[in-house]
C-alpha atoms as a PDB file:
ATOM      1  CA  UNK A   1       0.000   0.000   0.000  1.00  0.00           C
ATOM      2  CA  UNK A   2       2.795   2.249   0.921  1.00  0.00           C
ATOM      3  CA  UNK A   3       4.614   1.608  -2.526  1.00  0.00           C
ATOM      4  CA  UNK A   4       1.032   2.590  -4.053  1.00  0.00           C
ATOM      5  CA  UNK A   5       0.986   5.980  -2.236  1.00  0.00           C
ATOM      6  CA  UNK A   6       4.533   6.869  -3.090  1.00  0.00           C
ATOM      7  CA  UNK A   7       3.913   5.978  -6.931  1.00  0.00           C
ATOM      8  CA  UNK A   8       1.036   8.099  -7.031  1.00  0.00           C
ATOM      9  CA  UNK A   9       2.792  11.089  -4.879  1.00  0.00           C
ATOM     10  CA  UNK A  10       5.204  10.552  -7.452  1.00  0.00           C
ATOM     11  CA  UNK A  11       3.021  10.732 -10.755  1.00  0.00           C
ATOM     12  CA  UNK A  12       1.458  14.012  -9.524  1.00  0.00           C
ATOM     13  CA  UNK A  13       4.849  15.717  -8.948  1.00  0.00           C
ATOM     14  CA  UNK A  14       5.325  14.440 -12.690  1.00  0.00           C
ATOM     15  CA  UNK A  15       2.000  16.141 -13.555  1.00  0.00           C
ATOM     16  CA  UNK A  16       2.634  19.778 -11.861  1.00  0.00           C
ATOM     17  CA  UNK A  17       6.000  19.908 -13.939  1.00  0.00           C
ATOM     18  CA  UNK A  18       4.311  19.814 -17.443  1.00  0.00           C
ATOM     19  CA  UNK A  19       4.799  23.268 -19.617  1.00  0.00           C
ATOM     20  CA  UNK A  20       3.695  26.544 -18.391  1.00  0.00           C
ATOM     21  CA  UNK A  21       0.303  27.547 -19.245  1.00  0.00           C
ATOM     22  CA  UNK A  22      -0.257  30.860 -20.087  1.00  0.00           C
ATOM     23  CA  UNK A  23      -3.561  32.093 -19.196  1.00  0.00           C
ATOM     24  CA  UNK A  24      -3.621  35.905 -20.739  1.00  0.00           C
ATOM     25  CA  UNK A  25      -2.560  38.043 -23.503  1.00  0.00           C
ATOM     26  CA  UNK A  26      -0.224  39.654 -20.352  1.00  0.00           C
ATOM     27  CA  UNK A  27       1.175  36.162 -19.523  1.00  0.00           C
ATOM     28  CA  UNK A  28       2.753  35.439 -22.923  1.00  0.00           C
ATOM     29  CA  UNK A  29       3.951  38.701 -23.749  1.00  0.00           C
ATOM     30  CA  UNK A  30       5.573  38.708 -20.439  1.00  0.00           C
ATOM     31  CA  UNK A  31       6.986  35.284 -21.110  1.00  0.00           C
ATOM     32  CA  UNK A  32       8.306  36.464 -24.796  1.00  0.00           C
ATOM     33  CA  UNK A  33      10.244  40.021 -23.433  1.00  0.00           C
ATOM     34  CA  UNK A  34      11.914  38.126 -20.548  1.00  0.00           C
ATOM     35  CA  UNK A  35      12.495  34.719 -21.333  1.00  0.00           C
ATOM     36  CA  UNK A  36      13.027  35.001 -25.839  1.00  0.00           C
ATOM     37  CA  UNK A  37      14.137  38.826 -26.325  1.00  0.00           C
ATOM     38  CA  UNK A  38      15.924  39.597 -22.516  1.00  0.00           C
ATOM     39  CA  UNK A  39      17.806  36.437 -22.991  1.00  0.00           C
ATOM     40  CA  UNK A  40      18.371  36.647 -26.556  1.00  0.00           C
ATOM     41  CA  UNK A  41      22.163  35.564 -26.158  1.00  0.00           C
ATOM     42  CA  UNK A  42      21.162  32.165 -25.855  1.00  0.00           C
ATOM     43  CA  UNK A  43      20.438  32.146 -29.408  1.00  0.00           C
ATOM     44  CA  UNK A  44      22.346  34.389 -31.415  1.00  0.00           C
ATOM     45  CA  UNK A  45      25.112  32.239 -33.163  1.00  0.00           C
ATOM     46  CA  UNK A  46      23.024  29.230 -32.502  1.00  0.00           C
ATOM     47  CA  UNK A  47      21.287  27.154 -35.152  1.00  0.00           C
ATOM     48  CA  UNK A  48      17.281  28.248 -35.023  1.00  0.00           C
ATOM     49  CA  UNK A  49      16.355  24.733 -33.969  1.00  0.00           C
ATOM     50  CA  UNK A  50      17.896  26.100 -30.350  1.00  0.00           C
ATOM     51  CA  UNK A  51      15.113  28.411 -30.247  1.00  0.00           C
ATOM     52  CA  UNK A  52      12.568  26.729 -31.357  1.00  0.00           C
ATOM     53  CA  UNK A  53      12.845  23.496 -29.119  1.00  0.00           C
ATOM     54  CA  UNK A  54      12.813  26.112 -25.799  1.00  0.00           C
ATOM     55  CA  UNK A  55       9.603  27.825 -26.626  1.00  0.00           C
ATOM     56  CA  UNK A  56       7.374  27.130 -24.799  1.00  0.00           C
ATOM     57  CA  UNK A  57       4.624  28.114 -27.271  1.00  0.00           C
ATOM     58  CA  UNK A  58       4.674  26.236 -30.486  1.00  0.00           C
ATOM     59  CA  UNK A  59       4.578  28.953 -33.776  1.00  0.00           C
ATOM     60  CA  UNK A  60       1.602  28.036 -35.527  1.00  0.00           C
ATOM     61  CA  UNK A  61       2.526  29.679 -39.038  1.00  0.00           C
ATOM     62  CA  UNK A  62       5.811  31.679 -40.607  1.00  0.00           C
ATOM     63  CA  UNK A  63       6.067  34.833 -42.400  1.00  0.00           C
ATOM     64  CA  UNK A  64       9.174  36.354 -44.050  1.00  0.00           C
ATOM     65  CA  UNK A  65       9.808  39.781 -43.005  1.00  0.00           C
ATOM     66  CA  UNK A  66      12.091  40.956 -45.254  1.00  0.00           C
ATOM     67  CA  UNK A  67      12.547  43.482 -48.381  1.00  0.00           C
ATOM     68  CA  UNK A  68      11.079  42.621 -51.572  1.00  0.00           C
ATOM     69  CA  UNK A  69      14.956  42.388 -52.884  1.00  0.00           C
ATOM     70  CA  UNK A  70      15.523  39.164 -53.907  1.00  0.00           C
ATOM     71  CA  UNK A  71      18.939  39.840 -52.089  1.00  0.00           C
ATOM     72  CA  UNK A  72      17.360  39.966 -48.608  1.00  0.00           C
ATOM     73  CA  UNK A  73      14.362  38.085 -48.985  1.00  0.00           C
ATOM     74  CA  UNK A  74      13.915  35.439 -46.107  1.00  0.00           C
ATOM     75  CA  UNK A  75      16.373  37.226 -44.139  1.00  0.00           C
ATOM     76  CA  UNK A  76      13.547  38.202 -41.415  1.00  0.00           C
ATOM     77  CA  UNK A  77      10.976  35.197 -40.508  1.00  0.00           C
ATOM     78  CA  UNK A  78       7.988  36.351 -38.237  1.00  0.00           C
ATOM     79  CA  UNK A  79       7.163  33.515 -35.974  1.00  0.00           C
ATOM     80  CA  UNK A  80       3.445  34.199 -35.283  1.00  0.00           C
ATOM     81  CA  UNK A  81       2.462  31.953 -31.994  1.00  0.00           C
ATOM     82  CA  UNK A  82      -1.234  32.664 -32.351  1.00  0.00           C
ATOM     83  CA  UNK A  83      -3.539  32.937 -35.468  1.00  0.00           C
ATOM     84  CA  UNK A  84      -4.941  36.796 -33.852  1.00  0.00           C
ATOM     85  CA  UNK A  85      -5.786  39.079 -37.535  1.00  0.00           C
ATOM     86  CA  UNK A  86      -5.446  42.287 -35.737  1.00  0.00           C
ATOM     87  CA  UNK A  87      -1.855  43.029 -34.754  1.00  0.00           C
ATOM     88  CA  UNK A  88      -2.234  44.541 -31.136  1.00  0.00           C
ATOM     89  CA  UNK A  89      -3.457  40.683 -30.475  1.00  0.00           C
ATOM     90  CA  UNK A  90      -0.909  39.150 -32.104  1.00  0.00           C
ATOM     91  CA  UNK A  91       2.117  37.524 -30.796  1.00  0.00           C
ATOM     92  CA  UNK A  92       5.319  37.257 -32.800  1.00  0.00           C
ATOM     93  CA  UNK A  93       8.921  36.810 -32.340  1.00  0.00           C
ATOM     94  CA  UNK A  94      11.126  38.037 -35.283  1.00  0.00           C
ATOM     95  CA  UNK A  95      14.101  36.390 -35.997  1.00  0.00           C
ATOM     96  CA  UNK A  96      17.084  37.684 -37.827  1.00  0.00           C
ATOM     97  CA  UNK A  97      19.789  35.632 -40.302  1.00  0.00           C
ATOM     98  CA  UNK A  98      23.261  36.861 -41.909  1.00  0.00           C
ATOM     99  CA  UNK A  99      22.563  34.545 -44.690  1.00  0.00           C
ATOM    100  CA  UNK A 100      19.988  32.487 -45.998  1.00  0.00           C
ATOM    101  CA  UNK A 101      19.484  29.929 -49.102  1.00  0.00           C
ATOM    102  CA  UNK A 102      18.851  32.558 -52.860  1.00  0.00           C
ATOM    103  CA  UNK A 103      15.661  33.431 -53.762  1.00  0.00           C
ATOM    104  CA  UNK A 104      14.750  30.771 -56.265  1.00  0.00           C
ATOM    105  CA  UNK A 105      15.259  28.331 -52.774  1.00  0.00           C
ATOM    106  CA  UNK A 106      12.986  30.310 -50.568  1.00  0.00           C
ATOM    107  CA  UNK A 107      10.632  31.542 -53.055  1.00  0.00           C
ATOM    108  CA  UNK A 108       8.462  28.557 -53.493  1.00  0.00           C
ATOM    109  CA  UNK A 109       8.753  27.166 -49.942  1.00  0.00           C
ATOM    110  CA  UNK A 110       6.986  30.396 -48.872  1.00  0.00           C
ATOM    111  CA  UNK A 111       4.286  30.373 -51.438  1.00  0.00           C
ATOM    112  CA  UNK A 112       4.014  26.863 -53.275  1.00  0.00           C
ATOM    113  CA  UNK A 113       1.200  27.863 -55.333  1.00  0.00           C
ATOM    114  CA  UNK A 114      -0.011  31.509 -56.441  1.00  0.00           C
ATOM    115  CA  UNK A 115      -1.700  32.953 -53.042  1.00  0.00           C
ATOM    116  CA  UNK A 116      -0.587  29.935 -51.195  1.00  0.00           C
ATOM    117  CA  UNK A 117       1.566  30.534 -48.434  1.00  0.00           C
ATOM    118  CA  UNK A 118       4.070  27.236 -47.122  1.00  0.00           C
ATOM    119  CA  UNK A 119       3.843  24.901 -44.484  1.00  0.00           C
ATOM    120  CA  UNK A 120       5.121  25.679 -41.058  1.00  0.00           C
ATOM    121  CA  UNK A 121       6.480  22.718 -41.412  1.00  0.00           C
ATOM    122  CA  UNK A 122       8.590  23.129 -44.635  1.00  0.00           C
ATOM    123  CA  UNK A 123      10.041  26.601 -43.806  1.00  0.00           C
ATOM    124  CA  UNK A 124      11.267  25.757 -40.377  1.00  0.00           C
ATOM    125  CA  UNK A 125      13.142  22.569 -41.883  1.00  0.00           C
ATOM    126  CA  UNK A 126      15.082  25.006 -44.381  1.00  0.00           C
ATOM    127  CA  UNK A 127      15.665  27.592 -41.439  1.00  0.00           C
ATOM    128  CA  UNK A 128      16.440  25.325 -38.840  1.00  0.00           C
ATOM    129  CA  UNK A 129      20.135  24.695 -39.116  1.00  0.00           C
ATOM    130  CA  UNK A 130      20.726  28.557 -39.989  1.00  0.00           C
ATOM    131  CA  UNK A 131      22.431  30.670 -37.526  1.00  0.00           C
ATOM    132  CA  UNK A 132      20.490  33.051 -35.622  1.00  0.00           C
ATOM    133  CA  UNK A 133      21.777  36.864 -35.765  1.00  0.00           C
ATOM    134  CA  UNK A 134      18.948  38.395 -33.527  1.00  0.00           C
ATOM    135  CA  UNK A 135      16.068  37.906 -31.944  1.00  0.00           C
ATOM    136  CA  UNK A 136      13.056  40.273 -30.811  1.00  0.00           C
ATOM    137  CA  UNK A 137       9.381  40.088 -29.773  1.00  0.00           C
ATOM    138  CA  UNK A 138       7.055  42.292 -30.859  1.00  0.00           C
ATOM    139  CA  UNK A 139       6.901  45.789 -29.576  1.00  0.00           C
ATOM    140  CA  UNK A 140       3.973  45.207 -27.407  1.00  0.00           C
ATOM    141  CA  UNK A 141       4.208  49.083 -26.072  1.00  0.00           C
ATOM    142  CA  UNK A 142       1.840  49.660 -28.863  1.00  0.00           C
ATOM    143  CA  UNK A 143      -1.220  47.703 -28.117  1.00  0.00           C
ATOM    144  CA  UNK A 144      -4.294  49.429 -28.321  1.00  0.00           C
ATOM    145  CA  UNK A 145      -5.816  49.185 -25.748  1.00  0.00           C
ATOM    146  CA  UNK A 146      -2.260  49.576 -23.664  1.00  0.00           C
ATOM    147  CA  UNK A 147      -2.677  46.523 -21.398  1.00  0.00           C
ATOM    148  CA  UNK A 148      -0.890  47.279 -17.586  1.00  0.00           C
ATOM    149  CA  UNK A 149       0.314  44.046 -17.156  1.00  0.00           C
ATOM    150  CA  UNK A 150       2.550  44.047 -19.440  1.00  0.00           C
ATOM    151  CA  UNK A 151       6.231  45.019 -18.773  1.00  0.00           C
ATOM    152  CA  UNK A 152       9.538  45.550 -20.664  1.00  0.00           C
END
């Protein structure tokens, strides 16, 4: 009986430790500024796959950010961690590379089809191995309404 009780003592412990949930808008812009953008020296000069496997929030699609040079494009992604329209609900962590694969590469990963837009999926598998130059969050200072609880 006693080994019973200590299994189960055991297998809740295991159950509090699970990944933080974030229950407001403040909460994960909170956890972005402090935890991706404060400690961005974790993964500058690493490989984006460092970044990605800490988050806590999985990115749930992948914008480029860049120029519409073909020598810059892809050189900003936008990781966008909710699907929010309006931008002062949106949460996104921009990520910077020296270099990146030429245009004719990226081009049709980003948009396979005309007004398609690519896979989570198949952009972070070209980006992953690429070394990070910076990282921000959005500049939540903005917001409309200007919500209290968040703090830089």
């Amino acid at each position: 009986m006693k080994k019973i009780i200590i299994l189960l003592f055991i297998c809740l412990g295991f159950a509090k430790a699970k990944a933080q949930t974030f229950h407001s808008y403040a909460d994960t812009a909170n956890y972005l500024i402090h935890e991706i953008e404060n400690k961005k020296s974790l993964y500058v000069g690493q490989p984006l796959s460092v970044l990605l496997s800490s988050l806590k929030i999985q990115p749930v699609y992948v914008l480029t950010g860049a120029s519409q040079q073909k020598t810059d494009f892809g050189k900003v992604i936008l990781l966008y961690l909710n699907h929010e329209r309006e931008f002062q609900k949106t949460h996104t962590i921009i990520v910077v590379f020296d270099t990146v694969p030429d245009y004719a590469q990226l081009l049709p990963v980003f948009f396979p089809a005309a007004g398609g837009r690519g896979s989570l999926q198949d952009i972070v598998a070209v980006y992953q191995t690429l070394t990070v130059k910076d990282v921000q969050v959005k500049d939540y200072t903005n917001d409309e309404p200007v919500n209290p609880d968040v703090h830089y």
